[in-house]
Protein backbone atom coordinates (compact mmCIF):
# COMPACT_ATOMS: atom_id res chain seq x y z
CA UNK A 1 0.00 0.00 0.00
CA UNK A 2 3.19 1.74 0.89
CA UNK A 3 4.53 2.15 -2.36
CA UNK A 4 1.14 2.76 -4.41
CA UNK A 5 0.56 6.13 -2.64
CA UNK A 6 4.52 6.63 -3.21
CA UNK A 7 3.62 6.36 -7.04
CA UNK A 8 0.45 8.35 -6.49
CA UNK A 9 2.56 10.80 -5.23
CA UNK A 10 4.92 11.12 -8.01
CA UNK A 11 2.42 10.47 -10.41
CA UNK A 12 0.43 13.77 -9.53
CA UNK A 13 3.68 15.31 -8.91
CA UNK A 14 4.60 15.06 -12.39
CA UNK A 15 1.72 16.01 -13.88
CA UNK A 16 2.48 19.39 -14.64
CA UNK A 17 5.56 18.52 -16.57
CA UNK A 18 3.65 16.34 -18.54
CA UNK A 19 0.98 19.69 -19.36
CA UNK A 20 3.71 22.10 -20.16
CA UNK A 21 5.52 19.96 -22.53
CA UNK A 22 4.06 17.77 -24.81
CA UNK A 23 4.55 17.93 -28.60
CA UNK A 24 2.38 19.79 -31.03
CA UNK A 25 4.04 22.65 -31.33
CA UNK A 26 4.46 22.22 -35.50
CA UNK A 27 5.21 25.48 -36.65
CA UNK A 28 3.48 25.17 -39.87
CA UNK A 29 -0.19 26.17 -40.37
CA UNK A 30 -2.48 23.68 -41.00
CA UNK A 31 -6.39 22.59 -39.93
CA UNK A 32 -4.92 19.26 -38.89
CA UNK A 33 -1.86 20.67 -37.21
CA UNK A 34 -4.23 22.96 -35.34
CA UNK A 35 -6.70 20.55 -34.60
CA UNK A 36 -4.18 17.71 -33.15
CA UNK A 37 -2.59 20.09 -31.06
CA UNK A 38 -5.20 20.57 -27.96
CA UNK A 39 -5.25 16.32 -28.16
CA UNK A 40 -1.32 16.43 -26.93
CA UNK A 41 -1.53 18.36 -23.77
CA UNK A 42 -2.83 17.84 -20.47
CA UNK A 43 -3.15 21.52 -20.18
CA UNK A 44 -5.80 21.76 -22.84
CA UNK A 45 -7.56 18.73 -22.16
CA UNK A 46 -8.15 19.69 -18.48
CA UNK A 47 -9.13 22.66 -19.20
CA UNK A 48 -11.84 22.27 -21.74
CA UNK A 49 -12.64 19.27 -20.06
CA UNK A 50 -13.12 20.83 -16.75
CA UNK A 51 -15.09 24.05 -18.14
CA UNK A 52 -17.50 21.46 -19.72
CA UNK A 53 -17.85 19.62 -16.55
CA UNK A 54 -18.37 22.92 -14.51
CA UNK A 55 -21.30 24.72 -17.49
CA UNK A 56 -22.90 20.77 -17.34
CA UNK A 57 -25.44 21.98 -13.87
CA UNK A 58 -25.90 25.19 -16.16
CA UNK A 59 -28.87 25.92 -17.94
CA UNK A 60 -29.00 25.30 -21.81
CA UNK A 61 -28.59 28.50 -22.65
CA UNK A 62 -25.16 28.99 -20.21
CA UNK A 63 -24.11 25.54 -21.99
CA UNK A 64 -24.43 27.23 -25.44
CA UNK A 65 -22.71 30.96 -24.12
CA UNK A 66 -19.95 28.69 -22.63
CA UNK A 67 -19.47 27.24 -25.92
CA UNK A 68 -19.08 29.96 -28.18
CA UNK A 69 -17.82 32.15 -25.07
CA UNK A 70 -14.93 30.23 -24.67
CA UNK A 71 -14.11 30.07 -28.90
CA UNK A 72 -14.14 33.82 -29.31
CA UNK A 73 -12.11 33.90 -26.49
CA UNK A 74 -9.57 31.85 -28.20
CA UNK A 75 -9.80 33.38 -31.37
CA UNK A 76 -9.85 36.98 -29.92
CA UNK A 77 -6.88 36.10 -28.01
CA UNK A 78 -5.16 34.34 -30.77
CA UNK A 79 -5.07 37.48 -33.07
CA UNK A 80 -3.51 39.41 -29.78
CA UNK A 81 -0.98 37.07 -29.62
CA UNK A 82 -0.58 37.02 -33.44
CA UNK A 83 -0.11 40.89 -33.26
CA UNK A 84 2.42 40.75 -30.45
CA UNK A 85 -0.31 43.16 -28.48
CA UNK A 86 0.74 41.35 -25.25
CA UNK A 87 3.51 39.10 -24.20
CA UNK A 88 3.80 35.82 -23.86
CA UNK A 89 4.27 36.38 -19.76
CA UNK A 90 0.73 37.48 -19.23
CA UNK A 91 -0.22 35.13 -21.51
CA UNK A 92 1.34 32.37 -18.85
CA UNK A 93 -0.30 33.79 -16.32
CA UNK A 94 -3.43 34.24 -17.62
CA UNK A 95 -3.31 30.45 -18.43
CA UNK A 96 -2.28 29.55 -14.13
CA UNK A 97 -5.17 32.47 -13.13
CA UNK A 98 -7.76 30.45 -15.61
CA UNK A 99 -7.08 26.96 -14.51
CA UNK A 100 -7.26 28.74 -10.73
CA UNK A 101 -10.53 30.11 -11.53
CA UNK A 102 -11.87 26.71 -12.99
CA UNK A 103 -10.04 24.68 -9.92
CA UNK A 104 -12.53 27.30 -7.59
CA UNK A 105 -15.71 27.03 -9.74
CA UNK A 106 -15.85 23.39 -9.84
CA UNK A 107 -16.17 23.24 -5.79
CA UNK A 108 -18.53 25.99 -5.55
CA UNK A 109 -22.38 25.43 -5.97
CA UNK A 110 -22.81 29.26 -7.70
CA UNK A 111 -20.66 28.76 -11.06
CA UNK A 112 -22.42 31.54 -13.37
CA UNK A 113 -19.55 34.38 -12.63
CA UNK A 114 -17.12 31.84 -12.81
CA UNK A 115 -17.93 30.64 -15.91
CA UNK A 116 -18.05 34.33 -17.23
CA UNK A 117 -14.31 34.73 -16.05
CA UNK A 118 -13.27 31.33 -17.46
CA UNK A 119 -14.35 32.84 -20.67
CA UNK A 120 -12.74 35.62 -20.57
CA UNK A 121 -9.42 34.26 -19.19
CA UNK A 122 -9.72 31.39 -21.80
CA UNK A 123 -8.44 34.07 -24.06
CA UNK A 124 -5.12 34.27 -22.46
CA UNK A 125 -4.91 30.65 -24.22
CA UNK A 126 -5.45 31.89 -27.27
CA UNK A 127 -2.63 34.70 -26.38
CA UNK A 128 -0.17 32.02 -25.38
CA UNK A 129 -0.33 29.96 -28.79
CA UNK A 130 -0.44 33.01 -31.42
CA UNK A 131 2.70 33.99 -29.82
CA UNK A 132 3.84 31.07 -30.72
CA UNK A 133 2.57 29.77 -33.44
CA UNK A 134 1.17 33.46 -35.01
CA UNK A 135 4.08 33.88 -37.09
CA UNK A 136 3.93 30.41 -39.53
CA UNK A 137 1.81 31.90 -42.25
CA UNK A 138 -1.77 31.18 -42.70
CA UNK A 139 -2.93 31.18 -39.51
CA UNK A 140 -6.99 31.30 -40.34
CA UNK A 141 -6.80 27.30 -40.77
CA UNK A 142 -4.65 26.90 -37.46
CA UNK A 143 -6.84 28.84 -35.23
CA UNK A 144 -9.67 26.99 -36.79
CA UNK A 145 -8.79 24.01 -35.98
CA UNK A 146 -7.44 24.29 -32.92
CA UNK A 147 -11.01 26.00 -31.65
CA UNK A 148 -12.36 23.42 -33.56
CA UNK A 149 -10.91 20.74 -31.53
CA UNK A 150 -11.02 22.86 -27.94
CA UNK A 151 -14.76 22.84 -28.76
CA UNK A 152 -15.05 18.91 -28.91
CA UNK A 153 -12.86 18.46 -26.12
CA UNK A 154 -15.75 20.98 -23.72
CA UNK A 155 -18.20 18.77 -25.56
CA UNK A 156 -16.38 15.82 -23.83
CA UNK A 157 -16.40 17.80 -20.75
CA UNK A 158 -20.48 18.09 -20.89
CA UNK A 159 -20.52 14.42 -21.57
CA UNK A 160 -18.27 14.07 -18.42
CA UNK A 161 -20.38 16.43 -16.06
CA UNK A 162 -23.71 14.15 -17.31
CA UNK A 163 -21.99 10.93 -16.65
CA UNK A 164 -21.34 11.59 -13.19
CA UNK A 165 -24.19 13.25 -12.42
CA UNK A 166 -26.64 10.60 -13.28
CA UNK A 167 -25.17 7.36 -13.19
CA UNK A 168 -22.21 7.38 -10.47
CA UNK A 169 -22.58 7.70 -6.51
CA UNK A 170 -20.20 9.74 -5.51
CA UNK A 171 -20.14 12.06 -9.16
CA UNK A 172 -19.29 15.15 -6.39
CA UNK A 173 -15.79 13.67 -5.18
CA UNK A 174 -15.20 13.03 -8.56
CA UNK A 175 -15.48 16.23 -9.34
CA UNK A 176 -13.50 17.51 -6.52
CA UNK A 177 -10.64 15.20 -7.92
CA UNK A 178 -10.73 17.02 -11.06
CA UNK A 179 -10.91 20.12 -9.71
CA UNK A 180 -7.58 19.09 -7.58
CA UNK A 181 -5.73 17.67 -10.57
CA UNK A 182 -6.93 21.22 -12.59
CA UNK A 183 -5.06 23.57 -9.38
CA UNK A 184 -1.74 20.82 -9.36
CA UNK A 185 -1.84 21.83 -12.85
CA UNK A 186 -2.29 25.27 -12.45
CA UNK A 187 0.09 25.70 -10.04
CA UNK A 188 3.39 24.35 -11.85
């Protein structure tokens, strides 16, 4: 038992390494390149996942603002990037302050101002990537399908909040585990 929480230990421990550098960074600008890229990180995964999960209590119409919300986000923050308007530093901590924000609005039961500052931080995501990426040429078919895939990875994340909601017994700690992994993440 000993050595499982050892591993449990360094398994969580290593998790932000593991969100902070995984491939996809292709500097070329493609649809496919775009859209493969959320798919490689644990940063993006957690965090569309996780905003999904949180806007799944929501009404309909909060599910359908926190979709789009979060994709002009992106996109808005992309062509900031792109233009050099802010540096990749606030960018970073935008990204920490988001996945904060999310790690908070998953254990509270009031998540509509939350989910309005997710948005709005989920643009410092966009920020981070057309720093780096905004340079590579034709960056309409990048950005497209990089919201593209963000957008099926939230849908995931509604999937997720329904699941254990409705079908598993203790859907609330689950939750709270998420929301734990989402701040380790945050935090590195």
């Amino acid at each position: 038992m000993l050595k499982l929480k050892r591993f449990f230990v360094v398994a969580v421990g290593s998790l932000p390494m593991i969100a902070m550098a995984h491939p996809g960074h292709v500097h070329e600008s493609s649809f496919w390149n775009g859209f493969s890229h959320p798919f490689t990180g644990l940063d993006h995964l957690t965090m569309a996942i996780a905003f999904g999960v949180l806007l799944w209590k929501a009404t309909q119409r909060w599910k359908v603002a926190g979709f789009f919300g979060l994709a002009v986000a992106m996109i808005t923050g992309f062509i900031l990037g792109q233009q050099q308007i802010l540096p990749n530093v606030f960018a970073e901590y935008g990204i920490v302050l988001s996945l904060a924000v999310l790690a908070t609005a998953l254990l509270m039961k009031s998540n509509r101002i939350f989910a309005v500052a997710i948005m709005v931080l989920g643009s410092f995501h966009g920020v981070a990537h057309g720093n780096e990426l905004g340079q590579s040429g034709h960056m309409l078919q990048l950005m497209l399908g990089m919201v593209s895939a963000m957008s099926i990875i939230y849908l995931m994340g509604l999937g997720l909040g329904a699941l254990t909601e409705k079908y598993l017994p203790h859907g609330r700690k689950i939750i709270a585990a998420l929301a734990a992994i989402l701040a380790v993440i945050g935090l590195a």
